[in-house]
Protein backbone atom coordinates (compact mmCIF):
# COMPACT_ATOMS: atom_id res chain seq x y z
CA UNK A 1 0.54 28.76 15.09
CA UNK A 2 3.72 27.48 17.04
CA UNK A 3 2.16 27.05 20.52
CA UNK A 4 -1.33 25.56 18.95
CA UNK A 5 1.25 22.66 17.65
CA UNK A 6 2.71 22.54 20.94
CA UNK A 7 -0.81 22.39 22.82
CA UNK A 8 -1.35 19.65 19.89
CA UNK A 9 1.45 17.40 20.02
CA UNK A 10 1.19 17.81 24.05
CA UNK A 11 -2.64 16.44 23.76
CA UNK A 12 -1.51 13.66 21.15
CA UNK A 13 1.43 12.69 23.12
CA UNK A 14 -0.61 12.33 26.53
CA UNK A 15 -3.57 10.08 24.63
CA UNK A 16 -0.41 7.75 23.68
CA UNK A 17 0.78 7.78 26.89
CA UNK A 18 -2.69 6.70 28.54
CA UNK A 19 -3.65 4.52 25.33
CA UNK A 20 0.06 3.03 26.62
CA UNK A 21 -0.80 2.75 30.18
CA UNK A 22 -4.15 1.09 29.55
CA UNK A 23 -3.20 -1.83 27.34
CA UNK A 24 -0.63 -3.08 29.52
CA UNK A 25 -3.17 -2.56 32.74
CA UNK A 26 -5.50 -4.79 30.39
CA UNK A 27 -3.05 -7.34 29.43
CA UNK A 28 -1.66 -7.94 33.27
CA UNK A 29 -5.41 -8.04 34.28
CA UNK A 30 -5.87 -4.77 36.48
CA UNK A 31 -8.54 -3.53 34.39
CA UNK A 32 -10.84 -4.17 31.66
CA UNK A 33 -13.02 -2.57 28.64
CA UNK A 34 -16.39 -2.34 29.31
CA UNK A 35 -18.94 -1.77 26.31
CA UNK A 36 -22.71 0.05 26.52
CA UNK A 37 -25.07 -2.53 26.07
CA UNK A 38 -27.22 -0.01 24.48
CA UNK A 39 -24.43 1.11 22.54
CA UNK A 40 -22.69 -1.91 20.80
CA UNK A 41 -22.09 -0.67 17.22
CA UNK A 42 -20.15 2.26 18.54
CA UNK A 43 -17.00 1.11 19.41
CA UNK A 44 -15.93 4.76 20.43
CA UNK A 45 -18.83 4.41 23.89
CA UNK A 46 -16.21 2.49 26.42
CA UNK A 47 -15.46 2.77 30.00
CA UNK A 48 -12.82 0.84 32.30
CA UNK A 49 -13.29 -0.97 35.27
CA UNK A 50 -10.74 -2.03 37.69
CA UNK A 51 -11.29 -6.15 37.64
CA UNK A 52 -8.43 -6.86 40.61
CA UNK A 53 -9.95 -6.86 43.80
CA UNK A 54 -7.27 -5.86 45.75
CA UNK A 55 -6.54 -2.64 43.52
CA UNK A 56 -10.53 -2.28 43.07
CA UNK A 57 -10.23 -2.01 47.20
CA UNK A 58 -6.67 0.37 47.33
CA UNK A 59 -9.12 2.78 45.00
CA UNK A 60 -12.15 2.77 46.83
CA UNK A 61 -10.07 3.40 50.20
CA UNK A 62 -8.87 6.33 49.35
CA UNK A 63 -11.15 7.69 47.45
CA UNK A 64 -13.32 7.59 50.88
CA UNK A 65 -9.86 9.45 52.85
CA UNK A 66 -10.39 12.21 50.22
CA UNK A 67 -13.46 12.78 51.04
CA UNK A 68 -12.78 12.59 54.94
């Protein structure tokens, strides 16, 4: 029962730590919430997107030098 609290407060205190991360990537305009169109009742259904060009750029760039 001990480590399945550990594994749980580990999982809990990541999704604060991202939940964290993303708001203040949203707020200085690096990213942004993007809902299904399909899908607009469930609020649940949302992806990011990176909205500065520059970092949008940095991303794609090395995503392709992983691949290399």
């Amino acid at each position: 029962m001990n480590n399945f609290a550990v594994i749980i407060g580990m999982i809990v205190s990541v999704w604060i730590a991202n939940s964290y991360v993303l708001k203040n990537l949203m707020t200085i305009g690096v990213l942004s919430k993007v809902h299904a169109m399909t899908d607009e009742k469930n609020k649940k259904k949302v992806s990011y997107e990176i909205t500065d060009g520059m970092y949008r750029f940095w991303y794609r760039l090395s995503r392709w030098r992983e691949q290399q």
